[in-house]
N, C-alpha and C. Protein backbone atom coordinates (compact mmCIF):
# COMPACT_ATOMS: atom_id res chain seq x y z
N UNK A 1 0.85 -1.17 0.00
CA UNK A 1 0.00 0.00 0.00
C UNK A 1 0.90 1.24 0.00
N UNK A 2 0.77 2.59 -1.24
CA UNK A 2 1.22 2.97 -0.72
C UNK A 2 1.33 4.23 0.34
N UNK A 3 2.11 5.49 0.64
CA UNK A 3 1.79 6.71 1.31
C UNK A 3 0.51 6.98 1.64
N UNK A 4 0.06 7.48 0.44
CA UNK A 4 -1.51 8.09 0.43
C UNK A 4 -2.44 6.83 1.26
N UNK A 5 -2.37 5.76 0.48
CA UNK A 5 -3.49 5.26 1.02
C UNK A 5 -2.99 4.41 2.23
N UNK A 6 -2.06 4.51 2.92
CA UNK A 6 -2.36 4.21 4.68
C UNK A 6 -2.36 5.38 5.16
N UNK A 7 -2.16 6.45 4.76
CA UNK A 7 -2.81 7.54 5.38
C UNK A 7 -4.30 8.02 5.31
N UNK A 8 -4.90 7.53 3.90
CA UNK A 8 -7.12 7.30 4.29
C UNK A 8 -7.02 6.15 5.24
N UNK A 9 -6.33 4.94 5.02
CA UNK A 9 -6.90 4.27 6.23
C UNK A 9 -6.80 4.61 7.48
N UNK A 10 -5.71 5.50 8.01
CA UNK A 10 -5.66 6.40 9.41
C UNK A 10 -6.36 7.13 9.56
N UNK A 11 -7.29 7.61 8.48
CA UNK A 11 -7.81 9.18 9.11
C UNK A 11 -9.15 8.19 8.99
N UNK A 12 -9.47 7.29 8.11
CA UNK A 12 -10.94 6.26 8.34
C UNK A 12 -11.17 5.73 9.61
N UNK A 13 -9.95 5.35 10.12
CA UNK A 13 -9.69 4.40 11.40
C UNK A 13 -10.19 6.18 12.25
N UNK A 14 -10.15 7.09 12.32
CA UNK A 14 -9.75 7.90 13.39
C UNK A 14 -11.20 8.38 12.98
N UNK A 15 -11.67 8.49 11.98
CA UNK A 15 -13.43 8.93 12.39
C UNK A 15 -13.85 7.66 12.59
N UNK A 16 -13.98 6.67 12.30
CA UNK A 16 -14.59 5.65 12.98
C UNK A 16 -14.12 5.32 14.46
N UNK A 17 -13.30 5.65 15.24
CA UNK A 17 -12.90 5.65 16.67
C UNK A 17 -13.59 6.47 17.27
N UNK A 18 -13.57 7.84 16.73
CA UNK A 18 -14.28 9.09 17.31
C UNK A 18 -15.73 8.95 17.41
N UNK A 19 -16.58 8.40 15.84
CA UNK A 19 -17.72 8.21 16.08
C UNK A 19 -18.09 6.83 16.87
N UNK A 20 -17.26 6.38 17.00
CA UNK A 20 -17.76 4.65 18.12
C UNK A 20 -17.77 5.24 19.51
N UNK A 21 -16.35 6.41 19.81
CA UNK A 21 -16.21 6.76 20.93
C UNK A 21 -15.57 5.77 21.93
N UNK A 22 -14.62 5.34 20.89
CA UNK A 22 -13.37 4.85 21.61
C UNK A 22 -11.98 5.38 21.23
N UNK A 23 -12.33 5.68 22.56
CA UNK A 23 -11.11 6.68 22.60
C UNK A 23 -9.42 6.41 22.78
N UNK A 24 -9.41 5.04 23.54
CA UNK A 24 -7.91 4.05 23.15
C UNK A 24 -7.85 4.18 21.81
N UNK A 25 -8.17 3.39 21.08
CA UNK A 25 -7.89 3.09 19.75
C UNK A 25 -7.72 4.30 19.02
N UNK A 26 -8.81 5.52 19.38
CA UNK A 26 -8.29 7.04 18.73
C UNK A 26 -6.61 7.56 19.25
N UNK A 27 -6.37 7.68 20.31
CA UNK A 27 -5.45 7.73 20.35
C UNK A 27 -3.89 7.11 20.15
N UNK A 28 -4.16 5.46 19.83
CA UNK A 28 -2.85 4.92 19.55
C UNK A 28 -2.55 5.32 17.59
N UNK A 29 -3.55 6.19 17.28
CA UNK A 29 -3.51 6.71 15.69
C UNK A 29 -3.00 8.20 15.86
N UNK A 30 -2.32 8.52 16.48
CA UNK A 30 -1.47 9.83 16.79
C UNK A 30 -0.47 9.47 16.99
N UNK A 31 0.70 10.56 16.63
CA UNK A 31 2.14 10.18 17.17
C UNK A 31 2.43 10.77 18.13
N UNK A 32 3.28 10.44 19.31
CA UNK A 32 3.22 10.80 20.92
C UNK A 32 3.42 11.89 21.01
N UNK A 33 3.82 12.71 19.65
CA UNK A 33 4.43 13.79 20.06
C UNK A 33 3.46 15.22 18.93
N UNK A 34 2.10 14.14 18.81
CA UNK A 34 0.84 15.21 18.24
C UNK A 34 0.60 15.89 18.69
N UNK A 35 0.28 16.75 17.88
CA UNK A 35 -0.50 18.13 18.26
C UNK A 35 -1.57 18.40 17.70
N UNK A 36 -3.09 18.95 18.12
CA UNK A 36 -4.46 19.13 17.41
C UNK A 36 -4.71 20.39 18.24
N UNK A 37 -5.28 21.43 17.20
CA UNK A 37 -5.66 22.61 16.87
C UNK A 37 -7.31 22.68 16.26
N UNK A 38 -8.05 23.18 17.37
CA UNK A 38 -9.13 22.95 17.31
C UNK A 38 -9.86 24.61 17.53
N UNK A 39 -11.12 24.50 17.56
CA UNK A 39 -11.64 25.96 18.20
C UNK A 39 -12.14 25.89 19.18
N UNK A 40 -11.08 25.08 20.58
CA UNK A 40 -10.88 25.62 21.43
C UNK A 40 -9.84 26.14 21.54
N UNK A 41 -8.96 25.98 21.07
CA UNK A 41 -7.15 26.25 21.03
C UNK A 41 -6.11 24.87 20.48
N UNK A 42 -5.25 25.16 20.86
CA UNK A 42 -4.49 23.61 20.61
C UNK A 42 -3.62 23.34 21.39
N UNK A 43 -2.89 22.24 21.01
CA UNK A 43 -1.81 21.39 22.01
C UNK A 43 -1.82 19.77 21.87
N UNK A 44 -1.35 18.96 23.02
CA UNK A 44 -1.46 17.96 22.95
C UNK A 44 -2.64 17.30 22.60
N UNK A 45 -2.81 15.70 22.10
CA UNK A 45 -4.10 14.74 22.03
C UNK A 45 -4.79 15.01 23.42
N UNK A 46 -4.03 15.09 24.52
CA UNK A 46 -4.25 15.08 25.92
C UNK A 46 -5.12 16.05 26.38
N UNK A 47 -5.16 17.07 25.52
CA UNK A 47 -6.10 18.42 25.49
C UNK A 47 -7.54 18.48 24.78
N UNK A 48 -7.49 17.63 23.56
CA UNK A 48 -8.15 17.30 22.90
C UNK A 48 -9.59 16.51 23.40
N UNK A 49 -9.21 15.51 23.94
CA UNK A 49 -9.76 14.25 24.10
C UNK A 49 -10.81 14.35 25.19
N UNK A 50 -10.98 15.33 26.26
CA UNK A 50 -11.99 15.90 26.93
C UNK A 50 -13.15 16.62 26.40
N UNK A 51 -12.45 17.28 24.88
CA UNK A 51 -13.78 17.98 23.92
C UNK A 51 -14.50 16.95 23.37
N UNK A 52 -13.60 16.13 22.84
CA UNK A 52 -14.12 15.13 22.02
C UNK A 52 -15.43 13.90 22.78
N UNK A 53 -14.93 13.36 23.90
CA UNK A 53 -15.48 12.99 24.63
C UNK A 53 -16.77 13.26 25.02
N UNK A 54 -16.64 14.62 25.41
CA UNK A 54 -18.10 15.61 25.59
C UNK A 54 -18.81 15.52 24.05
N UNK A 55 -18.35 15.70 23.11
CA UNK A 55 -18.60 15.69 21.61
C UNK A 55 -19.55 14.35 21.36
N UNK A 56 -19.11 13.46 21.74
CA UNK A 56 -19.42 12.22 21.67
C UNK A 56 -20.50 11.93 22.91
N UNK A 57 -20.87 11.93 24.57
CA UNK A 57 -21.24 11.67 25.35
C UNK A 57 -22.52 13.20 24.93
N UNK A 58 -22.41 14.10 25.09
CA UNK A 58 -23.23 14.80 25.34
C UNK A 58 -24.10 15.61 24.09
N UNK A 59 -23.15 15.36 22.78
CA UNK A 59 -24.22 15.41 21.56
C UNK A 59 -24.28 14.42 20.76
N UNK A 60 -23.85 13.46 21.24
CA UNK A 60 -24.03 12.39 20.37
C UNK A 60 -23.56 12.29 19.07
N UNK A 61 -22.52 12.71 18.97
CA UNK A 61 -21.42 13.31 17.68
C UNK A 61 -21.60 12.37 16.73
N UNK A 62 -21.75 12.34 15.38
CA UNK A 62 -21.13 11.18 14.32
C UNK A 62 -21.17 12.29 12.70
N UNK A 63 -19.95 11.73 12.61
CA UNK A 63 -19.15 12.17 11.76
C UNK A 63 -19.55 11.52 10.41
N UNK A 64 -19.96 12.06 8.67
CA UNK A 64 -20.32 11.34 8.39
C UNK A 64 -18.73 11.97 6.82
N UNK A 65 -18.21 11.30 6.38
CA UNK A 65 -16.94 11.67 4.97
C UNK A 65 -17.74 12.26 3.85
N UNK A 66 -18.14 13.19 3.88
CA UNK A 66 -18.37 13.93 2.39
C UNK A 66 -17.79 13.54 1.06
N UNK A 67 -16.16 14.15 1.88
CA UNK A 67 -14.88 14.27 0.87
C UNK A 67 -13.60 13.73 1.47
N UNK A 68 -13.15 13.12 0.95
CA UNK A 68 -11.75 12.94 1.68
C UNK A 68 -10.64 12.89 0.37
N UNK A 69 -9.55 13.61 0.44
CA UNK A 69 -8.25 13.29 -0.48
C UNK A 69 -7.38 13.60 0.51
N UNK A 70 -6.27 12.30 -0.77
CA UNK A 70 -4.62 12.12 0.36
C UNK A 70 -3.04 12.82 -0.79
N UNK A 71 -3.01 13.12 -0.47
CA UNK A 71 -1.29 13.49 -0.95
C UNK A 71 -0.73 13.59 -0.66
N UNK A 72 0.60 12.62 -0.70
CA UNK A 72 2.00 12.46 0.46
C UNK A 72 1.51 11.75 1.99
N UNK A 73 2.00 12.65 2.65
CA UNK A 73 1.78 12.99 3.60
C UNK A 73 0.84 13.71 4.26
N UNK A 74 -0.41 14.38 3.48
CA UNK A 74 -1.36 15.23 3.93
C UNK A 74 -2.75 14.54 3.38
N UNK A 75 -3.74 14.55 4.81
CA UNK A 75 -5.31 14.40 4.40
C UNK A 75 -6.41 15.05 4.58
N UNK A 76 -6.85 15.75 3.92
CA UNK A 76 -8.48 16.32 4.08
C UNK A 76 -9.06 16.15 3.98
N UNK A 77 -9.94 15.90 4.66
CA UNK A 77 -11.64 15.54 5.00
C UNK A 77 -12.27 16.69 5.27
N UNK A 78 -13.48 17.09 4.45
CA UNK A 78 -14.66 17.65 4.70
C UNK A 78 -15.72 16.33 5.18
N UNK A 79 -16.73 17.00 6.16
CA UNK A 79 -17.81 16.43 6.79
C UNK A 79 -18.89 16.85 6.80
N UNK A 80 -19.86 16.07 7.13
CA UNK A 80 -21.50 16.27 7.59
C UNK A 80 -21.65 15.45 9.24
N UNK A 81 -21.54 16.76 9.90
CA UNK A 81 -21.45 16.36 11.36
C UNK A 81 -22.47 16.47 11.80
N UNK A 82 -23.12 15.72 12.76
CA UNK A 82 -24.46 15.42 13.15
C UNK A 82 -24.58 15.12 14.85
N UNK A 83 -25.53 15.35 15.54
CA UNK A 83 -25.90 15.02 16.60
C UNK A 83 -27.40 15.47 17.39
N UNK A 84 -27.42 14.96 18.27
CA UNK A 84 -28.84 15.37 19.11
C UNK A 84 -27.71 15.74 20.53
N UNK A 85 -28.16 17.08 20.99
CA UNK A 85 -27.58 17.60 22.39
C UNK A 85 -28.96 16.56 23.82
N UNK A 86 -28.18 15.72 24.59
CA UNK A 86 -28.81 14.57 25.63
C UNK A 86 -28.00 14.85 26.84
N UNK A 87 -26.75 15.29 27.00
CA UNK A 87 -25.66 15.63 27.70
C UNK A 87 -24.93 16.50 28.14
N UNK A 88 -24.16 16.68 28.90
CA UNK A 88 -23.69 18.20 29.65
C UNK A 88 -22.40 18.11 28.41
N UNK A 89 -22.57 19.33 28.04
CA UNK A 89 -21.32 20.25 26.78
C UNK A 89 -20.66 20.93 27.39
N UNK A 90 -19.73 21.12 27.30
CA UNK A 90 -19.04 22.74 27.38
C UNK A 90 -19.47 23.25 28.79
N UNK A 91 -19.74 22.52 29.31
CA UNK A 91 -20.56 23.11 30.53
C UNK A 91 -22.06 23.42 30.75
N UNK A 92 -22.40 23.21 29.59
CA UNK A 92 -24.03 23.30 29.28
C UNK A 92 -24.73 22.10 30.22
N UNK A 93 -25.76 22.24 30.72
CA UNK A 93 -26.16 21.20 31.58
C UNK A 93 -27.45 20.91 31.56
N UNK A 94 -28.42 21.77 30.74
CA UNK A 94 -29.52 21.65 30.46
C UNK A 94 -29.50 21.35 28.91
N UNK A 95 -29.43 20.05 28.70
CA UNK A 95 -30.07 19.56 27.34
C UNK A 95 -31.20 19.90 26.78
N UNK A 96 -31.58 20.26 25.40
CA UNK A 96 -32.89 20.26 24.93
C UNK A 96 -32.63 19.39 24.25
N UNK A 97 -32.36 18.12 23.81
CA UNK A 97 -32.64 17.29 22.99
C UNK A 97 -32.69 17.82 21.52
N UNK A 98 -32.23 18.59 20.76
CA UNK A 98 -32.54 19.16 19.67
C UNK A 98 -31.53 18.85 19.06
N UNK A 99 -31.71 18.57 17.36
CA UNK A 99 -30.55 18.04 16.68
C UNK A 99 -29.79 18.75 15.85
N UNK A 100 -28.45 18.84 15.28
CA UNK A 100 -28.08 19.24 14.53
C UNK A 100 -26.94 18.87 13.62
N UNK A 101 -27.03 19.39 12.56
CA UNK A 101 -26.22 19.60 11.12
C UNK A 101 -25.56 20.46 10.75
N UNK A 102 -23.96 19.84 10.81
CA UNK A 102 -23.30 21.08 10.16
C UNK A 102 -22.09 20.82 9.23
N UNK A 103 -21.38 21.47 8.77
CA UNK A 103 -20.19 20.85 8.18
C UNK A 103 -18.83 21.23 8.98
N UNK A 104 -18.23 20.44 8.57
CA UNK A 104 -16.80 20.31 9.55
C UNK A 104 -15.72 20.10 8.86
N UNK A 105 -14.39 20.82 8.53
CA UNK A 105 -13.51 20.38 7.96
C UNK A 105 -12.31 20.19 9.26
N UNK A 106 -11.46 19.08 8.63
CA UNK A 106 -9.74 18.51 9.46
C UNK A 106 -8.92 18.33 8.49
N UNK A 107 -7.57 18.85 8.37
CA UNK A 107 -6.64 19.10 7.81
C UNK A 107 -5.42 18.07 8.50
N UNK A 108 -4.97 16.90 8.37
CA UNK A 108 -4.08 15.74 8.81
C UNK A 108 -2.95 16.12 8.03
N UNK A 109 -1.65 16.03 9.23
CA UNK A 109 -0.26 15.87 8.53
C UNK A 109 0.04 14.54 9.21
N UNK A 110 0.64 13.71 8.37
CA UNK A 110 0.74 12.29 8.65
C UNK A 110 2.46 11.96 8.83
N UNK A 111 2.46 11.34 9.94
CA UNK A 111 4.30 10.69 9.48
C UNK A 111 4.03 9.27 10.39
N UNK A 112 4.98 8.53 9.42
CA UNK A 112 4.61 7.19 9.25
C UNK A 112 3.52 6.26 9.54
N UNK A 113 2.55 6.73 9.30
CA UNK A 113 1.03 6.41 8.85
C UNK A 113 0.28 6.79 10.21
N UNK A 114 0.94 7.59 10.76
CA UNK A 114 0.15 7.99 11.89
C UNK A 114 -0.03 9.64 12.02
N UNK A 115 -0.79 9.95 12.60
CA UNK A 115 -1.43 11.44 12.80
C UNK A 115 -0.23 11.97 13.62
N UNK A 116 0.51 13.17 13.14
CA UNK A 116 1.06 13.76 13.75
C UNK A 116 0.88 15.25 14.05
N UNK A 117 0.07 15.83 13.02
CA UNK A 117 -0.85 17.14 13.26
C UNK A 117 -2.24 17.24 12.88
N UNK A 118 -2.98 18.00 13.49
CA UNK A 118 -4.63 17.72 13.24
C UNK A 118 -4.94 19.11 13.36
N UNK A 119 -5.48 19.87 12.38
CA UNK A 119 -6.46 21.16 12.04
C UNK A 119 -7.75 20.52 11.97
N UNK A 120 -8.96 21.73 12.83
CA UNK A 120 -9.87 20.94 12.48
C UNK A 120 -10.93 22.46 12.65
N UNK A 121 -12.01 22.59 11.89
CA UNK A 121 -12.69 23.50 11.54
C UNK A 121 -14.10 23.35 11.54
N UNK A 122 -15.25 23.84 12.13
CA UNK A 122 -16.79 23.14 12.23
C UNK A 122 -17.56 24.69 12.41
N UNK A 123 -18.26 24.84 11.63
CA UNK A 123 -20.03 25.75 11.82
C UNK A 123 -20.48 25.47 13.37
N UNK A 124 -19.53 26.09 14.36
CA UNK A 124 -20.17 26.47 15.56
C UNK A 124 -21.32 27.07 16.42
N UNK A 125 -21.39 28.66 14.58
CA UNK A 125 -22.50 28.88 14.99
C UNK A 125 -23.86 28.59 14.45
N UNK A 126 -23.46 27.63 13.91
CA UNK A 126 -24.93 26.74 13.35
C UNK A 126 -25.10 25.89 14.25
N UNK A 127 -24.33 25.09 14.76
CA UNK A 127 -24.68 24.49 15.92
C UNK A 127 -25.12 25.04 17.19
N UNK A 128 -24.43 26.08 17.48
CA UNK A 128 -25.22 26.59 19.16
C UNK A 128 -26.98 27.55 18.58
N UNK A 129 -26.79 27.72 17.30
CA UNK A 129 -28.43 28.23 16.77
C UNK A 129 -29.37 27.16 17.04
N UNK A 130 -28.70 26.19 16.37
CA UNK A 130 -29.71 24.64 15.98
C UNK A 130 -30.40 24.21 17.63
N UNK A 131 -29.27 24.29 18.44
CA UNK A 131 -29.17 23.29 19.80
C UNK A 131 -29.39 24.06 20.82
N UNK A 132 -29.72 25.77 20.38
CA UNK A 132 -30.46 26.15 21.70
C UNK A 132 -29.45 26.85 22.95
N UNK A 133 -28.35 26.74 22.14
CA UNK A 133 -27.22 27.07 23.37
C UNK A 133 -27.26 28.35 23.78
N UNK A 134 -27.22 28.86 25.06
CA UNK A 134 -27.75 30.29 25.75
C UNK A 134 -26.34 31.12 24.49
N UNK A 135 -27.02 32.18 24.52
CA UNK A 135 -25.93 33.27 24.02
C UNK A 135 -24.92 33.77 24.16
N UNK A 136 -24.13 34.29 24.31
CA UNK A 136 -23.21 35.05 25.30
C UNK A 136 -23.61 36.41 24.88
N UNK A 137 -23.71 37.57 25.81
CA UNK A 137 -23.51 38.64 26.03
C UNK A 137 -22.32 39.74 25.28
C-alpha cells in the first residue's frame, strides 16, 4: 500500500474511533508527540480528548466523509457532522434534545502512517443556533 493510502486508512480508522467513541484506539492513531488545533485552542491529544469525549457523550457526535483526499503525507476531509444535544457540553447542563447539522472540515499531517498534526474546523454557529445554546452577552 502505498503513502496516500495508509494515510485514508488512518484518518478512516480515526473517524470511525471518534464516532464509536473509543477513545484508546483514537489515540494509539497519533504520534506521541501530536499536536491538534481545534476551536478551542491547541496542544497535545491530551487536550483534545476531553472535547471530544463531551462531543461524543453529550451530543451524540457522528461524523459522516463527504470528501476525503490524500497526498504524500497530507489528508483532508470535509464532513456532515451530526448530533442530538442529551448531555452536559461545554458546561451546558440543560439539554434540549434538539438536533443538529453542520459541516466540519480537518486538515491531517501524517508521518509514518500515523497522525502527527490535526487542524480541524466546524459551523459552531450553526450548531449553538440549531441546539439552543444560551448566548453570550
Amino acid at each position: 500500500m502505498d503513502v496516500a493510502n495508509t494515510n485514508l486508512t488512518t484518518v478512516k480508522a480515526y473517524v470511525a474511533a471518534l464516532n464509536a467513541g473509543d477513545f484508546d484506539s483514537l489515540q494509539r492513531l497519533f504520534t506521541e508527540d501530536a499536536t491538534v488545533q481545534g476551536v478551542t485552542g491547541g496542544g497535545p491529544i491530551a487536550m483534545a480528548l476531553p472535547v471530544w469525549r463531551d462531543l461524543h457523550h453529550g451530543l451524540n457526535m457522528h461524523l459522516e466523509i463527504a470528501a476525503i483526499v490524500a497526498e504524500g503525507d497530507t489528508v483532508a476531509v470535509r464532513y456532515i457532522e451530526s448530533g442530538r444535544w442529551t448531555g452536559t457540553f461545554l458546561g451546558f447542563s440543560e439539554p434540549t434534545g434538539k438536533s443538529y447539522r453542520l459541516v466540519a472540515i480537518e486538515w491531517f499531517e501524517m508521518r509514518d502512517g500515523l497522525i502527527a498534526r490535526r487542524w480541524g474546523v466546524r459551523d459552531g454557529g450553526a450548531q449553538a443556533s440549531q441546539l439552543g445554546f444560551p448566548l453570550a452577552a
